[in-house]
Each structure stands twice: as C-alpha cells, then as structure tokens.
C-alpha atoms as a PDB file:
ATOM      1  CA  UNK A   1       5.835  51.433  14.993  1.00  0.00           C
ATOM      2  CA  UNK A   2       8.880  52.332  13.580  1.00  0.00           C
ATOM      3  CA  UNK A   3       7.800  52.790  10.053  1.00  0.00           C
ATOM      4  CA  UNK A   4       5.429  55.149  10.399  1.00  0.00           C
ATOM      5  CA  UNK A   5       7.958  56.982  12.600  1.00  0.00           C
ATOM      6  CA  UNK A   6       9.584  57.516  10.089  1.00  0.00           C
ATOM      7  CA  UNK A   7       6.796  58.202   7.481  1.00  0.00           C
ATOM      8  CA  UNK A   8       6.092  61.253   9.751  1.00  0.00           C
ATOM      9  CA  UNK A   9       9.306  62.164  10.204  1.00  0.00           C
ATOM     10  CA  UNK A  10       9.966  62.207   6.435  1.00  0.00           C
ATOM     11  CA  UNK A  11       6.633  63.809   5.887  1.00  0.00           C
ATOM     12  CA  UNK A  12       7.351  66.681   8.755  1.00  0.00           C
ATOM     13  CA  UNK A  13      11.395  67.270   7.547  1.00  0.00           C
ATOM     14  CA  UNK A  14      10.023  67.705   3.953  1.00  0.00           C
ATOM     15  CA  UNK A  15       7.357  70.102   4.591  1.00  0.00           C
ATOM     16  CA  UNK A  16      10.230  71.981   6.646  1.00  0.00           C
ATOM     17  CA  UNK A  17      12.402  72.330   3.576  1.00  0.00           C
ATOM     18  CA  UNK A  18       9.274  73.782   1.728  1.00  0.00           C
ATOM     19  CA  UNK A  19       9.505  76.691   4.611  1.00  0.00           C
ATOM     20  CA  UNK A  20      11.514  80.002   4.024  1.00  0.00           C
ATOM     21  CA  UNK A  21      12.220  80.617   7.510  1.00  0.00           C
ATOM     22  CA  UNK A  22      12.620  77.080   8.917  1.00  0.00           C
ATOM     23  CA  UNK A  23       9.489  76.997  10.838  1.00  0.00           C
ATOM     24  CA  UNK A  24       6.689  75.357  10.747  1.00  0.00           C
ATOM     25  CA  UNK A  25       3.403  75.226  12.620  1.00  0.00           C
ATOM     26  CA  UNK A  26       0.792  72.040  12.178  1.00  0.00           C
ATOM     27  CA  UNK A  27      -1.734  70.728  14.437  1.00  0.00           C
ATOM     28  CA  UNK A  28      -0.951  67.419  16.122  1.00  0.00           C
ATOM     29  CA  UNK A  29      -4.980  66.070  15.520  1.00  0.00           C
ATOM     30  CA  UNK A  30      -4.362  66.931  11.922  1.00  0.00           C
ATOM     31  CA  UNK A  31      -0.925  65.288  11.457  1.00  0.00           C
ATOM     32  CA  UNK A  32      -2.742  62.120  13.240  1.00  0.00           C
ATOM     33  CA  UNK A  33      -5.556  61.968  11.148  1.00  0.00           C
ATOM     34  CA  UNK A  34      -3.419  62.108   8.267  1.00  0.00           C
ATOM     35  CA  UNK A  35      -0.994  59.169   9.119  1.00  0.00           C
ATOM     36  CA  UNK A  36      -4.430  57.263  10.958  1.00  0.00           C
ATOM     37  CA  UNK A  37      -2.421  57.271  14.375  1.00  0.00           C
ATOM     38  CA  UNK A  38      -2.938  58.333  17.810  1.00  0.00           C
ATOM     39  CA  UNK A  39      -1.635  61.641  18.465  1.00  0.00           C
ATOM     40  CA  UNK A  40       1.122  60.351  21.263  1.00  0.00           C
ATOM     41  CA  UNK A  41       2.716  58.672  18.566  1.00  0.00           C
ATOM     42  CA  UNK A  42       3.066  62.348  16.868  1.00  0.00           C
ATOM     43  CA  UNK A  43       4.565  63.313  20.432  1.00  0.00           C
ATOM     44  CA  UNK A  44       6.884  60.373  20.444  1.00  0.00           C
ATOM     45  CA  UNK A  45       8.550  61.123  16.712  1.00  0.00           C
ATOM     46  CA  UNK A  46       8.803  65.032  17.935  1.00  0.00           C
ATOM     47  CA  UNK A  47      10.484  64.039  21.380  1.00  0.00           C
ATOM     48  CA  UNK A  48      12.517  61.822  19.556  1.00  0.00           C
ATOM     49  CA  UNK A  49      13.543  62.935  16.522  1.00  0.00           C
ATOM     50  CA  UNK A  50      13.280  66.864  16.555  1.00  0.00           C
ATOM     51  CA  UNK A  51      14.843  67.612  19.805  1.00  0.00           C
ATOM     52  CA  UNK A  52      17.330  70.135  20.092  1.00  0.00           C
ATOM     53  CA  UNK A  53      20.174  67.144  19.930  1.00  0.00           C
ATOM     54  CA  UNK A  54      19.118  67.005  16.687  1.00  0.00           C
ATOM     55  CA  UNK A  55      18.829  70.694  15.753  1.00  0.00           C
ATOM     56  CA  UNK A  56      15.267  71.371  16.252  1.00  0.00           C
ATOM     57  CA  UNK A  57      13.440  73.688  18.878  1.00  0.00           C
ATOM     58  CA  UNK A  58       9.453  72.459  19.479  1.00  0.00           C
ATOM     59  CA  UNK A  59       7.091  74.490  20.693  1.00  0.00           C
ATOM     60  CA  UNK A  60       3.740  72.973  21.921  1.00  0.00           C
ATOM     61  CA  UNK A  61       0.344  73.875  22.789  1.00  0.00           C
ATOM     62  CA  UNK A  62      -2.268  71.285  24.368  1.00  0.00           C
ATOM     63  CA  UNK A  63      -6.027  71.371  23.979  1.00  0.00           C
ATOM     64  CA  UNK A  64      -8.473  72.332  21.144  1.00  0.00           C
ATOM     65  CA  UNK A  65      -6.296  69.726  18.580  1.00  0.00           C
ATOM     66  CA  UNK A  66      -3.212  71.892  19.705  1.00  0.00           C
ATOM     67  CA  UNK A  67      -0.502  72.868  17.520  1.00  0.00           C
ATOM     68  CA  UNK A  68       3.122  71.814  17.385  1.00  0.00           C
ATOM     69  CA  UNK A  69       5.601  74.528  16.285  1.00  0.00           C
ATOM     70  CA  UNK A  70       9.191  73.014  14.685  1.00  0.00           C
ATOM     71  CA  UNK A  71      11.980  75.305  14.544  1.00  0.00           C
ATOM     72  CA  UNK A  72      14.706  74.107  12.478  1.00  0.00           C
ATOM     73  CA  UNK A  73      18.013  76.192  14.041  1.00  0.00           C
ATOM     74  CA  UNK A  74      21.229  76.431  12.391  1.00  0.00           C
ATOM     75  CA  UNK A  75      24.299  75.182  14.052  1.00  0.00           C
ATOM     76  CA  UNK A  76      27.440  76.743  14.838  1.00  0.00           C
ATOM     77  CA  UNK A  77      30.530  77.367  16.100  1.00  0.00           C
ATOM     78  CA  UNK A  78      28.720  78.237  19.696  1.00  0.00           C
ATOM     79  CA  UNK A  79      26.594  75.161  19.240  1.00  0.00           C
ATOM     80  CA  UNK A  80      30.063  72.685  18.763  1.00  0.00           C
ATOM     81  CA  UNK A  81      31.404  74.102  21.995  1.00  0.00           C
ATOM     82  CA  UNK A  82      27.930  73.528  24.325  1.00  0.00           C
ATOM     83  CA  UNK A  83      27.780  70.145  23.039  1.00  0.00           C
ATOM     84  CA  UNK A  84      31.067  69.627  23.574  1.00  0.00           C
ATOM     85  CA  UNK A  85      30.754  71.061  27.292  1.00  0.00           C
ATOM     86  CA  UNK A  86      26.994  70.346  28.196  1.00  0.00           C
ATOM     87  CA  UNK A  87      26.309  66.834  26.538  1.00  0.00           C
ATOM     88  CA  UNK A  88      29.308  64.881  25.675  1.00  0.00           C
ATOM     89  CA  UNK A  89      30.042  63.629  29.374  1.00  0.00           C
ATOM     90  CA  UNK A  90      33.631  61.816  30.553  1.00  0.00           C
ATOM     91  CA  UNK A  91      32.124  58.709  28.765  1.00  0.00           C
ATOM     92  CA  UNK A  92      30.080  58.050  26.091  1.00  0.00           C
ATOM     93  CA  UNK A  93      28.848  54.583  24.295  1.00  0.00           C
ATOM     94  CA  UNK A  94      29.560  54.255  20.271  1.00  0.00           C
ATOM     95  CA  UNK A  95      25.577  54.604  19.433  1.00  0.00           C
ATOM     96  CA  UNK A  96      25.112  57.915  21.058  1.00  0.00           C
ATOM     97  CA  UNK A  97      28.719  59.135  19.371  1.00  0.00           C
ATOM     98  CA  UNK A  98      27.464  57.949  15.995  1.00  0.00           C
ATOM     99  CA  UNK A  99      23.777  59.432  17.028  1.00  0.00           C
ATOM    100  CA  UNK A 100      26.012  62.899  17.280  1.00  0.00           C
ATOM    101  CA  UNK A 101      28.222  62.368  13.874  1.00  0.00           C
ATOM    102  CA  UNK A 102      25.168  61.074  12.263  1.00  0.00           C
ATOM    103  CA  UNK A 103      23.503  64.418  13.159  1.00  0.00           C
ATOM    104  CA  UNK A 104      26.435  66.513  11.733  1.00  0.00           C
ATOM    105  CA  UNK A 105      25.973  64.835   8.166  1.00  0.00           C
ATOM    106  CA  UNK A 106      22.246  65.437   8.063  1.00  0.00           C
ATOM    107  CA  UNK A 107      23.151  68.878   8.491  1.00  0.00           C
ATOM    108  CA  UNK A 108      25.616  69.291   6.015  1.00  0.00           C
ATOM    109  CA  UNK A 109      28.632  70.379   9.050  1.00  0.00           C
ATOM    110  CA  UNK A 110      30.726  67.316   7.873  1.00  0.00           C
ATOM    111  CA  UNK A 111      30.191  65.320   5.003  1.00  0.00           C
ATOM    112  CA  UNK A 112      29.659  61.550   4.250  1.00  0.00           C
ATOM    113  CA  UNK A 113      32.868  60.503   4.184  1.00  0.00           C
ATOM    114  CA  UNK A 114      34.226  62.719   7.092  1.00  0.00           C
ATOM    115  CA  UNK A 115      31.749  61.274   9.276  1.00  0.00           C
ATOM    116  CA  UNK A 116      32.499  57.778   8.035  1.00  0.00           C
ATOM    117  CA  UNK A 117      36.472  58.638   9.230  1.00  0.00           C
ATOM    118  CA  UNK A 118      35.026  59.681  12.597  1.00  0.00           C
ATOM    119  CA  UNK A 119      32.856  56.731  12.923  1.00  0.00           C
ATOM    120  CA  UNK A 120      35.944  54.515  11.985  1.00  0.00           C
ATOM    121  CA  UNK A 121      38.125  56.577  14.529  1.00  0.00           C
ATOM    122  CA  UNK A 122      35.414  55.777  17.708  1.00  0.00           C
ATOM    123  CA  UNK A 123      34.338  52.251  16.410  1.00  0.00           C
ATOM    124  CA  UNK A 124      35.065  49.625  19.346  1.00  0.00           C
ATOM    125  CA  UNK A 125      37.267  48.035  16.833  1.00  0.00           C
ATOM    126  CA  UNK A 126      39.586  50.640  16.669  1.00  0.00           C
ATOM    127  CA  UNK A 127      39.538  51.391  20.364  1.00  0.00           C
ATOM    128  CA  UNK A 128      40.621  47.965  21.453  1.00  0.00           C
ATOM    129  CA  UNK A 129      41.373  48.220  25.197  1.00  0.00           C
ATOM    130  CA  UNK A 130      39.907  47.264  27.809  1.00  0.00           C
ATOM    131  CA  UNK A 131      36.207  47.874  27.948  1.00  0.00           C
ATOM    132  CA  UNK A 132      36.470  49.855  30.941  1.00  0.00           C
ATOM    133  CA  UNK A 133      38.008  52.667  29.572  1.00  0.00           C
ATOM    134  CA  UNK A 134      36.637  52.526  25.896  1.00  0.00           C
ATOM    135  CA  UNK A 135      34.262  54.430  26.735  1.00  0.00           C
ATOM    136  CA  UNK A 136      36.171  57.702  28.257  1.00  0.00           C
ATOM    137  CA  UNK A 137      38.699  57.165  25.435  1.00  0.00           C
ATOM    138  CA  UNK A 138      35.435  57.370  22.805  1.00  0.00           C
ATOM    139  CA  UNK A 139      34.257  60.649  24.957  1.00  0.00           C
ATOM    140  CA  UNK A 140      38.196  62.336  24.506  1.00  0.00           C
ATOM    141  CA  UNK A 141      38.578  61.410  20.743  1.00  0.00           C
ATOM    142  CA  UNK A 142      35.148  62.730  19.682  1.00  0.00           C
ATOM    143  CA  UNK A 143      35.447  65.687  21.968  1.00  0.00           C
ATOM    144  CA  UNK A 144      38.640  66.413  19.937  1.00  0.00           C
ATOM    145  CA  UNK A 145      37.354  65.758  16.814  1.00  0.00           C
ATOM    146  CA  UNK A 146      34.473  67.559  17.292  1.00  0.00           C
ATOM    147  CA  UNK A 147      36.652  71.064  18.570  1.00  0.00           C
ATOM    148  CA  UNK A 148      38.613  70.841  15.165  1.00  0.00           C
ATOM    149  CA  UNK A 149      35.486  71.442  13.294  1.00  0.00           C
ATOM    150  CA  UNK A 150      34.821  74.453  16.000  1.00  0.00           C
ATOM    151  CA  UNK A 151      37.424  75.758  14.151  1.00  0.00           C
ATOM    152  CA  UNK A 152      36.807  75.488  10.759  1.00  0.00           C
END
C-alpha cells in the first residue's frame, strides 16, 4: 500500500510544480483509474500527505467522480509562530519532530544539512535523560530552534 502511496503522491506533487499558481484541480475517479486503485486510497494519500502540516490546503467535492482541489501555500514567518503555538504541544516524540524538520527541507525553509543539525540536536541520543522528560525537553529545543528561523 505504501508504494503506490507514494506513486500518487509523486505523480500529484509533480503535476503541482507544472502549475503557475500552485493549484491544482483533478477528479478523484480519474486519479483512481489511472493508478487502478480504489478512490479511498486517493483520500488516504491526500489526508495524509497534503494536509496543511505539510503545507497544503484540500478542497473536496463528493459525488458525480468529485474533484479534489490541492493548494500548495507558502510558508512564513506567521506560519513558524502558529506551529510553534497551535501544534508543537509541551511534549512531542522524535518522529513527529523529524515529520516537522523533514517538512521544512521539502520546502526549501532550511536546507539538508540544517535539518540534519536539528535532527542531531532532538535525536534521543543526544537527549539522554530520563525518558520521562525527553520528550518536553524535545518540545523546548525544537520550539527554539524553530523561533530562530522566525527570524531569519
């Protein structure tokens, strides 16, 4: 299931970079005819790969084949600071605070190696204390990190 995941994913992020305007509208039957899959596995790549944690905005209509809309938004300054206040929570695991740097390579806000120094920075090896409090230590340093580049 995973490969064709990303197959579609692939397929949907390159058609995107064809767009002017970072949007682009496709019908979900269409999309599953072409990859020979059901169209929830369409809905499951879109809820989990172009949500707005990721930079995207979907709209969706239902019925008639429907269409999905993908709305590839820019992030910001403004964007740092709600993630910063609205998703990064007292704790957080290492996967979701790689899941986040990750993101902020793929869109060009830090680069390879920058997010390799952050990864380093909130790996379990270099935070090791007590398990108990890795995680709100992870959640502090990335919250940190992550205001720096607020400022650039």
């Amino acid at each position: 299931m995973s490969r064709i995941s990303n197959q579609i994913e692939e397929f949907l992020k390159s058609l995107l970079q064809e767009t002017n305007n970072h949007i682009l509208e496709i019908r979900r039957n269409q999309l599953a005819e072409y990859f020979n899959c059901a169209p929830s596995q369409i809905n499951y790549v879109l809820k989990t790969r172009f949500n707005t944690d990721n930079g995207y905005y979907i709209e969706s209509r239902r019925g008639g084949g429907g269409y999905i809309k993908i709305i590839k938004v820019n992030i910001n300054n403004i964007d740092i600071r709600n993630l910063i206040n609205n998703k990064i929570e007292d704790s957080i695991t290492k996967v979701k605070a790689y899941f986040i740097v990750d993101n902020f390579v793929d869109k060009g806000i830090l680069s390879t190696r920058e997010g390799l120094l952050m990864k380093t920075a909130l790996s379990d090896r270099a935070l090791n204390i007590a398990s108990e409090y890795k995680n709100q230590l992870r959640a502090r340093i990335l919250k940190d990190m992550l205001l720096v580049l607020s400022e650039k």
